[in-house]
N, C-alpha and C. Protein backbone atom coordinates (compact mmCIF):
# COMPACT_ATOMS: atom_id res chain seq x y z
N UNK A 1 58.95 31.18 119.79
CA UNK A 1 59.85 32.19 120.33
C UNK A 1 60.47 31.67 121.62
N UNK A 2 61.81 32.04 121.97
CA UNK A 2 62.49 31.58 123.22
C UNK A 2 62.94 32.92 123.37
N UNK A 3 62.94 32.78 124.40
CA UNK A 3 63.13 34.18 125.63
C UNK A 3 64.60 34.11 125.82
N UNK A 4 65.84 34.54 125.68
CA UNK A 4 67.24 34.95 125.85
C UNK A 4 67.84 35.90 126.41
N UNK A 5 68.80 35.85 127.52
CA UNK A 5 69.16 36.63 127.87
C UNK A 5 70.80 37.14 127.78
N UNK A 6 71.49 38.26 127.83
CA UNK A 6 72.31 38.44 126.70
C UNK A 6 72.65 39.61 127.86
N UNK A 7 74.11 39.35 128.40
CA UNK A 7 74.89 40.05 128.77
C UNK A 7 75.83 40.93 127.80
N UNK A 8 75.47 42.40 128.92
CA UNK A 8 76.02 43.55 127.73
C UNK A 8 77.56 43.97 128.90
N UNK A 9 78.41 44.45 128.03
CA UNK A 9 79.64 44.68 128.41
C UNK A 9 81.03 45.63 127.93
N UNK A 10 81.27 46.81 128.39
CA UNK A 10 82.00 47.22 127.05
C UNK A 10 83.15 48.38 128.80
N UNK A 11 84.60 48.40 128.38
CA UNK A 11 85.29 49.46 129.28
C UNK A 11 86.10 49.84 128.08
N UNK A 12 86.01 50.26 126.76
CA UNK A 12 86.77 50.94 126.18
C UNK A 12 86.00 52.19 125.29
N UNK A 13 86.26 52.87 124.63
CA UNK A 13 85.69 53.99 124.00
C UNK A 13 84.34 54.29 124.38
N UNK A 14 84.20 54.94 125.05
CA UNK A 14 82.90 55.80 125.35
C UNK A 14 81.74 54.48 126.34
N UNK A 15 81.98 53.51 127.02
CA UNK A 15 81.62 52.20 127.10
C UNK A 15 80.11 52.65 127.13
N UNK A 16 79.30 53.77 128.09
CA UNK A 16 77.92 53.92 128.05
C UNK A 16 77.54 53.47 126.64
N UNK A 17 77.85 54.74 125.98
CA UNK A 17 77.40 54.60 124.58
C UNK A 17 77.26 53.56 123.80
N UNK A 18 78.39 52.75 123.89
CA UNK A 18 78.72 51.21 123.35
C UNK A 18 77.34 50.44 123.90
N UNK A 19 77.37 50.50 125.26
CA UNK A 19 75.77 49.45 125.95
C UNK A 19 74.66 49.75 125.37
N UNK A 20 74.59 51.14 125.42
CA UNK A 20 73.39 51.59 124.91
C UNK A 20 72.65 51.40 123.33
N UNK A 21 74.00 51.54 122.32
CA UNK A 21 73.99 50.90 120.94
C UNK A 21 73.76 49.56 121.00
N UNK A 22 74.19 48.79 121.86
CA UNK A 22 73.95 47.34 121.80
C UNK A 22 72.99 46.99 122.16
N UNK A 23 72.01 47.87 122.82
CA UNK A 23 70.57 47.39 122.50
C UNK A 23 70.19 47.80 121.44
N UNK A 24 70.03 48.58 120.71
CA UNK A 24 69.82 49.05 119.92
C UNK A 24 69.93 48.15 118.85
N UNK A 25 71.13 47.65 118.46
CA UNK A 25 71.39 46.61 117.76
C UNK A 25 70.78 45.35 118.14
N UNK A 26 70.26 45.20 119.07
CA UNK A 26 70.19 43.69 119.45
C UNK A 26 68.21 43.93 119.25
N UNK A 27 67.87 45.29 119.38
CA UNK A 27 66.71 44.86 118.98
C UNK A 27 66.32 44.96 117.39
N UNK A 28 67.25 45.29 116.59
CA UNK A 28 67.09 44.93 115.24
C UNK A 28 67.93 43.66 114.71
N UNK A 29 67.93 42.86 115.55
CA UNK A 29 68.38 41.60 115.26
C UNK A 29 66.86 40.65 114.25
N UNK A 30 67.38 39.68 113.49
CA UNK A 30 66.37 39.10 112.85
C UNK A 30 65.35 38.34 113.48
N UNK A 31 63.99 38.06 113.54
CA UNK A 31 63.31 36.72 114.12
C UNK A 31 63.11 37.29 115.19
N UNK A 32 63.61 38.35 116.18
CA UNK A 32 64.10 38.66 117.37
C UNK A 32 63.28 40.01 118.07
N UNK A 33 63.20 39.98 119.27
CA UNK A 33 62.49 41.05 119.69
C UNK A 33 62.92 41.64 121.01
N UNK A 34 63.36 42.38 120.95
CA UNK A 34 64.11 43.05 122.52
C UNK A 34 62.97 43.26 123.33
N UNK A 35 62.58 42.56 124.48
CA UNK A 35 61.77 42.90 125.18
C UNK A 35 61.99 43.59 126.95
N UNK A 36 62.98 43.55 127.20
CA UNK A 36 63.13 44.40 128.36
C UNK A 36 65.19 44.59 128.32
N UNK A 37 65.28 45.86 129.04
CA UNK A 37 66.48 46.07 129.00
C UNK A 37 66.60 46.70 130.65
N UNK A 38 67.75 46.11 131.29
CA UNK A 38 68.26 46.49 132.67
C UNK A 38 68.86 47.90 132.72
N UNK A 39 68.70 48.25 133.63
CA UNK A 39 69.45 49.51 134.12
C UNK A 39 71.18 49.29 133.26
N UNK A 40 72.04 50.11 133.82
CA UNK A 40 73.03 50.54 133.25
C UNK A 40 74.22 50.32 134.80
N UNK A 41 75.06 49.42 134.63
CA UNK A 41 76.11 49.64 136.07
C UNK A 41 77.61 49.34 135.45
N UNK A 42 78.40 49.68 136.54
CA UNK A 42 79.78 50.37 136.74
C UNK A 42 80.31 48.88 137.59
N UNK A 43 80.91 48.14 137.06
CA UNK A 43 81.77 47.04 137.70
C UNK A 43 83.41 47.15 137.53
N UNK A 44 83.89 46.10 138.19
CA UNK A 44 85.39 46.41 138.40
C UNK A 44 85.46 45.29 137.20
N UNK A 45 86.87 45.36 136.80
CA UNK A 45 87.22 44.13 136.09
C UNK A 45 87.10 42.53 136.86
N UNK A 46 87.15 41.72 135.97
CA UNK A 46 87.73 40.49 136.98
C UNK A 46 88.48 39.98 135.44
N UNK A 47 89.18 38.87 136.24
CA UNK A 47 90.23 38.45 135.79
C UNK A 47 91.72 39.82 135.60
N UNK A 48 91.41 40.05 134.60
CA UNK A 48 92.66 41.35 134.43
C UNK A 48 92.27 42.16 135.12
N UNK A 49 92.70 42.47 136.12
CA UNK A 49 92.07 43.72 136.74
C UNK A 49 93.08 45.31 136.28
N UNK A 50 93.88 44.98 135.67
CA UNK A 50 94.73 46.60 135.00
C UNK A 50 93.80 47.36 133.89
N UNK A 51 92.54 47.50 133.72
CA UNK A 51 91.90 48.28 132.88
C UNK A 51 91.34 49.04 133.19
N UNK A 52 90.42 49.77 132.10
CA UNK A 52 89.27 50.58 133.25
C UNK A 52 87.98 49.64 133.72
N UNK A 53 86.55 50.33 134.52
CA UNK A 53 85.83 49.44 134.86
C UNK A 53 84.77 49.45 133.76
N UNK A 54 84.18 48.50 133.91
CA UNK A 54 83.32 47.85 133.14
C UNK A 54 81.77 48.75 133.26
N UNK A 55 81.01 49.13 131.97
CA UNK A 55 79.62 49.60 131.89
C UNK A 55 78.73 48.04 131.52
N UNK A 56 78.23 47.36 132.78
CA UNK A 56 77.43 45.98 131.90
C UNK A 56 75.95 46.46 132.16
N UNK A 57 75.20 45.49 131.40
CA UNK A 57 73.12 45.67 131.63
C UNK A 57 73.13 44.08 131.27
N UNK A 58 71.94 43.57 131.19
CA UNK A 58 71.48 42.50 130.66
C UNK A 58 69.87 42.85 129.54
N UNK A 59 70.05 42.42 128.63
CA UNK A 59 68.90 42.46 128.36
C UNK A 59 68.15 41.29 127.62
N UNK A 60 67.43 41.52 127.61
CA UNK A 60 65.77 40.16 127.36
C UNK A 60 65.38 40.31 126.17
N UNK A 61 65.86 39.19 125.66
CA UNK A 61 65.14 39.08 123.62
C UNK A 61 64.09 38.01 123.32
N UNK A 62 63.32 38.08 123.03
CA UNK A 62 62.25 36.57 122.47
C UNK A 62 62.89 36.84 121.31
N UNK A 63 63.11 35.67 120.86
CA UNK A 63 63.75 35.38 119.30
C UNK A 63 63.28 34.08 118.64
N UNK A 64 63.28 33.58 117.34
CA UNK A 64 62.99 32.63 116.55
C UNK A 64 64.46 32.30 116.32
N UNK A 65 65.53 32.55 116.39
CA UNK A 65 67.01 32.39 116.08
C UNK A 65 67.15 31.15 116.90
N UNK A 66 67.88 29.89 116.96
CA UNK A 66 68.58 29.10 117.32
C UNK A 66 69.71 29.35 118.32
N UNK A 67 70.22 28.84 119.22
CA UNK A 67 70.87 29.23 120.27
C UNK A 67 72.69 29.85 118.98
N UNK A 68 72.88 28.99 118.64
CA UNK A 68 73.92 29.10 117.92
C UNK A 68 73.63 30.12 117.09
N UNK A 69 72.51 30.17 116.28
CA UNK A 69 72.57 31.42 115.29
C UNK A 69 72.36 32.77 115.77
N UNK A 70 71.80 33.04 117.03
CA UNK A 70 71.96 33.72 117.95
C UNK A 70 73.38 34.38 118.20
N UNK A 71 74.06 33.68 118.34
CA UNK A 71 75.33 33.63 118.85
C UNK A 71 76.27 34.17 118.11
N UNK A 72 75.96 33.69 117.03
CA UNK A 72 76.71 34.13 115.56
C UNK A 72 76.10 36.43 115.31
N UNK A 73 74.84 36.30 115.61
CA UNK A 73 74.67 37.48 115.39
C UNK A 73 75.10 38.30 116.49
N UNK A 74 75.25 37.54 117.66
CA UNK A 74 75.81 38.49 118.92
C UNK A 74 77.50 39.05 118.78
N UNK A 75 78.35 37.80 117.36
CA UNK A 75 79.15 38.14 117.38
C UNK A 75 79.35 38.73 116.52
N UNK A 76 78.36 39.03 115.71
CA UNK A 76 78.74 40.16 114.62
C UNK A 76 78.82 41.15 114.64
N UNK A 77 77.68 41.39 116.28
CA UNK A 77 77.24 42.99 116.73
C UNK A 77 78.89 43.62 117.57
N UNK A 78 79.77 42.33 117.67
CA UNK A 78 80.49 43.00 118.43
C UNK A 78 81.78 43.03 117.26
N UNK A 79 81.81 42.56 116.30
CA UNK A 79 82.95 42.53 115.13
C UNK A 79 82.54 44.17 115.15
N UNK A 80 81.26 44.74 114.67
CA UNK A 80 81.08 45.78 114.33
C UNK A 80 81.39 47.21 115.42
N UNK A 81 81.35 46.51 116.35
CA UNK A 81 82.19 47.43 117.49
C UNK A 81 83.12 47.76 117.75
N UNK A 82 83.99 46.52 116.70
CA UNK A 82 85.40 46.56 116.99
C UNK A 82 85.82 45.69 117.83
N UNK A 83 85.23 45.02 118.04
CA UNK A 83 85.77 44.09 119.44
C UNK A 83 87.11 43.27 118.63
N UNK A 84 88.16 43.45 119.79
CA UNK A 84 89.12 42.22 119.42
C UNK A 84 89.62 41.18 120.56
N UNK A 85 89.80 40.63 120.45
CA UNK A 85 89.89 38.99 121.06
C UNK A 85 91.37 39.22 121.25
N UNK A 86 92.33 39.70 121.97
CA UNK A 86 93.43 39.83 122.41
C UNK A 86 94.29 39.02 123.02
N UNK A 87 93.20 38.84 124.67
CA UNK A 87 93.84 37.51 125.63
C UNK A 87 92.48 37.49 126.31
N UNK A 88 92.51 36.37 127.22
CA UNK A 88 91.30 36.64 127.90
C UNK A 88 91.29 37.74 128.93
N UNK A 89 90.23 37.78 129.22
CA UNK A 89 89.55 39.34 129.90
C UNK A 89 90.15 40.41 129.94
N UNK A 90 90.28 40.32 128.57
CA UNK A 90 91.07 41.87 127.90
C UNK A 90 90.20 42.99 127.92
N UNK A 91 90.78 44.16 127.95
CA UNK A 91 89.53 45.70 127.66
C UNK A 91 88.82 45.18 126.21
N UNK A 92 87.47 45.70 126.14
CA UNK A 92 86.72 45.20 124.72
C UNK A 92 85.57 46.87 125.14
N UNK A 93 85.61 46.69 123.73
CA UNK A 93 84.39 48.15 122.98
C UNK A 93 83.50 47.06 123.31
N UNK A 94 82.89 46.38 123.39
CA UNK A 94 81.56 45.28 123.78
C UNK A 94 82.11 43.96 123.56
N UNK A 95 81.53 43.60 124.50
CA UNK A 95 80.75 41.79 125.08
C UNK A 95 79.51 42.02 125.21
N UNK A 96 79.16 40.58 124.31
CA UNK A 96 77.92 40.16 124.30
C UNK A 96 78.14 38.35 124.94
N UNK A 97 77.21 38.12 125.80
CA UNK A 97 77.59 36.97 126.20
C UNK A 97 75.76 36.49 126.15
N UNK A 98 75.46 35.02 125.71
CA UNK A 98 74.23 34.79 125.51
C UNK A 98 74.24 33.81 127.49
N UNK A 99 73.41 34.44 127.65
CA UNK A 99 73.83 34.03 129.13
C UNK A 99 72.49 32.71 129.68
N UNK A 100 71.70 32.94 128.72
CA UNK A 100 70.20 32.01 129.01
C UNK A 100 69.29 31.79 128.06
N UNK A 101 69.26 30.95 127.44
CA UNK A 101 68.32 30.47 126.10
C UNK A 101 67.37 29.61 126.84
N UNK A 102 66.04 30.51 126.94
CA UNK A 102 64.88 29.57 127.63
C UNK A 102 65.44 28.77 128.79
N UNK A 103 64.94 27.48 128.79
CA UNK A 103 65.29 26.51 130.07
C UNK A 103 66.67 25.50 129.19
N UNK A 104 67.31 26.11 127.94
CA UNK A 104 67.91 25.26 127.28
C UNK A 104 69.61 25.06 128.32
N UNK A 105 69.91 23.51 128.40
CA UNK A 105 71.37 23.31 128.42
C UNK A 105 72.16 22.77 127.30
N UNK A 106 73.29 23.87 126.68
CA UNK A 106 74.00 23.52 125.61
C UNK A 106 75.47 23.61 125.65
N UNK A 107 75.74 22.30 125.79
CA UNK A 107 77.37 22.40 125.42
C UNK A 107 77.75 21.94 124.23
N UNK A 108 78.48 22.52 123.51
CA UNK A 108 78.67 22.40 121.79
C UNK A 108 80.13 23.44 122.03
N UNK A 109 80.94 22.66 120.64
CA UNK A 109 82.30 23.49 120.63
C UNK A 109 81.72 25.23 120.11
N UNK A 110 82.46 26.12 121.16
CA UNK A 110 82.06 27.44 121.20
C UNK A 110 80.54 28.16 121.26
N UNK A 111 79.83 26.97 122.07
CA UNK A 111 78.87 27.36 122.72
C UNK A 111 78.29 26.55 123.94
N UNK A 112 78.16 27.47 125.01
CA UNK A 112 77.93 27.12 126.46
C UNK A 112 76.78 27.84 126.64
N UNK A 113 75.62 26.95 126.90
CA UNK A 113 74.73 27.85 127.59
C UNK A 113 73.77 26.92 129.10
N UNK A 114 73.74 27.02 130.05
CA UNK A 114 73.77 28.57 130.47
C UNK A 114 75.49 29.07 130.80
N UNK A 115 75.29 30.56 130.79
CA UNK A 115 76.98 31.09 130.42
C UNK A 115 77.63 30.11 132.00
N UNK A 116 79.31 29.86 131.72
CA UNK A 116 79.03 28.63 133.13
C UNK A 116 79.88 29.69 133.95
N UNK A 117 80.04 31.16 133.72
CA UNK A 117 80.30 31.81 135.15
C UNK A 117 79.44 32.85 136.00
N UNK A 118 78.34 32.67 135.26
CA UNK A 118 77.19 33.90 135.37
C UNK A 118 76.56 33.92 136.78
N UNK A 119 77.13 32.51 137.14
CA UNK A 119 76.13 32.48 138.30
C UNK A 119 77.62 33.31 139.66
N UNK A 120 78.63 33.88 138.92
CA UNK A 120 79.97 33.74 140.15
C UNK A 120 79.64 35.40 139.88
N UNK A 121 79.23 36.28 139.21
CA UNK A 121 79.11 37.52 138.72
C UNK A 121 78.07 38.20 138.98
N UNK A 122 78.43 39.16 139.54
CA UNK A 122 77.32 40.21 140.20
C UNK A 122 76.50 41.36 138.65
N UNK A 123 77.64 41.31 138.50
CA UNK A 123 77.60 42.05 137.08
C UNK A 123 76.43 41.61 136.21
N UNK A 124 76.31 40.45 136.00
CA UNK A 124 75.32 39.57 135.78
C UNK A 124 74.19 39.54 136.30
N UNK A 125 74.35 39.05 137.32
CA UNK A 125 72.97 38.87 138.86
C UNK A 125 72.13 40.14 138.68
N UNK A 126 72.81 40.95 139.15
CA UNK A 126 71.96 42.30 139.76
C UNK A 126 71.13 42.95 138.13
N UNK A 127 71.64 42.69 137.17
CA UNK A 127 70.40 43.71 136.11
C UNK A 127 69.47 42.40 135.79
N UNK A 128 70.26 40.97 135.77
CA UNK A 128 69.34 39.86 135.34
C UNK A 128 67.88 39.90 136.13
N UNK A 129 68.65 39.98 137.22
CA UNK A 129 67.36 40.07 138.61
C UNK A 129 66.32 41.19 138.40
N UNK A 130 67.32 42.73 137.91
CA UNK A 130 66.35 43.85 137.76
C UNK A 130 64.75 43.19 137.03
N UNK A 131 64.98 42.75 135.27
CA UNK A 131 64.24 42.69 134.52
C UNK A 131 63.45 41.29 135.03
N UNK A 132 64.15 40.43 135.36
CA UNK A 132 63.83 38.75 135.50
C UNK A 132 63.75 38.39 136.66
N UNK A 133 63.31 38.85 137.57
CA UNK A 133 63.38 38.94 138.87
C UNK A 133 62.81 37.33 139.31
N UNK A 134 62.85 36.73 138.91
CA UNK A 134 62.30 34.80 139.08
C UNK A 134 62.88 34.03 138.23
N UNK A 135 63.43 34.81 137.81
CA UNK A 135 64.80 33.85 136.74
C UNK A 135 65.57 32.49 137.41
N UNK A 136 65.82 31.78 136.51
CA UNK A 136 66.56 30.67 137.11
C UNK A 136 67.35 30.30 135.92
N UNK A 137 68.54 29.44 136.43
CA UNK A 137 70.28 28.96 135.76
C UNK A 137 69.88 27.61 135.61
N UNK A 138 69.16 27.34 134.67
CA UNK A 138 68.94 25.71 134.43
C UNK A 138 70.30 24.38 135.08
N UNK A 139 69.51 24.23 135.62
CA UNK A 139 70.52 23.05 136.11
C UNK A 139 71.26 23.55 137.65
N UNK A 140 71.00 25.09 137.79
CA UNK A 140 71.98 25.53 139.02
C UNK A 140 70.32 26.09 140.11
N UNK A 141 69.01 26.41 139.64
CA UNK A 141 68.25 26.96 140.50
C UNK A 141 68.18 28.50 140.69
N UNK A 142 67.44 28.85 141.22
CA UNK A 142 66.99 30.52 141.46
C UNK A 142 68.42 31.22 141.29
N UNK A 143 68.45 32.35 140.12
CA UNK A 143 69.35 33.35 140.25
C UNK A 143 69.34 33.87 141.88
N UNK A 144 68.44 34.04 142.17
CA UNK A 144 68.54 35.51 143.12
C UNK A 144 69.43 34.09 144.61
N UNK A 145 70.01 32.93 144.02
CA UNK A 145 70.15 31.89 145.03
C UNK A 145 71.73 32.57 145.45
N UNK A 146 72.21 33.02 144.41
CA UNK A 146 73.69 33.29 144.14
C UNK A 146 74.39 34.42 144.05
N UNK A 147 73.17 35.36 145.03
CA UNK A 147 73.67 36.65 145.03
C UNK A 147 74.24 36.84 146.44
N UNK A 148 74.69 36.12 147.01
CA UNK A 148 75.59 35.97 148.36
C UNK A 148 76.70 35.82 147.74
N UNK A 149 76.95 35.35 146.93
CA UNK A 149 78.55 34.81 146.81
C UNK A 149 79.19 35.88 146.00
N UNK A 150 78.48 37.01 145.58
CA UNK A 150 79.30 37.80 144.32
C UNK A 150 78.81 39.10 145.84
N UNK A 151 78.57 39.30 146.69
CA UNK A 151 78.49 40.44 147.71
C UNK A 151 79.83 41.37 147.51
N UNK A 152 81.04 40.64 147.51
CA UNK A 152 81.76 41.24 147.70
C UNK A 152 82.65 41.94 146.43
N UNK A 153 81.71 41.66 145.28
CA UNK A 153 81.90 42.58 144.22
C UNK A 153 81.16 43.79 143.79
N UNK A 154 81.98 45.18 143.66
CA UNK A 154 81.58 46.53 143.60
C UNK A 154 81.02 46.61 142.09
N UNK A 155 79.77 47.20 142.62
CA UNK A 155 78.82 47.53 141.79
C UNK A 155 77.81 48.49 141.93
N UNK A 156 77.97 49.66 140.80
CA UNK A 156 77.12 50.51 141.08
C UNK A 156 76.13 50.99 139.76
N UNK A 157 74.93 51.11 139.93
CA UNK A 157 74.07 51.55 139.30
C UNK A 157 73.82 52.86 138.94
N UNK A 158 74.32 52.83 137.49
CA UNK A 158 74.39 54.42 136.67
C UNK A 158 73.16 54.85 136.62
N UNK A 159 71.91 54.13 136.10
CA UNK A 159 71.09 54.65 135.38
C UNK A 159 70.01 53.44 136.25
């Protein structure tokens, strides 16, 4: 089993609801076992900032899945959401982003892990830290190293 961590993300239709299903889904994933899920927060966009704001969590899977096959089911959970691929950092019913596969580094066409902006994102930081509070960005060192640099992004905790 490898321990994964899996950024949740959704500012269109009902977005709570959307996060909240996506655990849901992600703990009936195959091989796979949802083992902790972050609080619930309210971020601004980045990149496009003309949308509404963002509902993200992170949550924690031990899985037997392969980083890639992983990946493949993260994107199925979001086909089924509706997600569409528009432009980048477009409004989306869910993002799923595999943000940490164990201590693994993988670059492969359409797969990056660890995610390579996670460490610039508060959005990220702050629920990763909730559940994983000693977590580390293989190759970059202690999450909690890189929570100075995202300070000046608004973030608030729903739940």
């Amino acid at each position: 089993m490898t321990t994964a961590y899996i950024g949740i993300g959704s500012n269109l239709d009902r977005p709570r609801e959307r996060v909240n299903a996506a655990f849901e889904a992600l703990a009936g994933l195959p091989a796979t076992r949802l083992v902790k899920r972050s609080s619930l927060y309210r971020s601004q966009p980045q990149g496009h900032r003309e949308q509404p704001d963002f509902v993200n969590a992170v949550a924690a899977l031990e899985s037997e899945l392969s980083a890639a096959n992983l990946l493949k089911e993260l994107h199925n959970i979001e086909a089924r959401a509706g997600r569409e691929r528009s432009f980048p950092n477009a409004p989306r019913t869910l993002d799923l982003d595999l943000l940490l596969y164990g201590d693994a580094r993988i670059e492969e066409r359409g797969l990056v892990v660890p995610h390579p902006r996670m460490h610039q994102r508060a959005f990220v930081l702050i629920p990763l830290l909730e559940i994983a509070p000693s977590a580390s960005i293989p190759g970059l060192g202690p999450v909690s190293a890189y929570l100075g640099g995202t300070a000046a992004q608004r973030l608030q905790r729903l739940t």
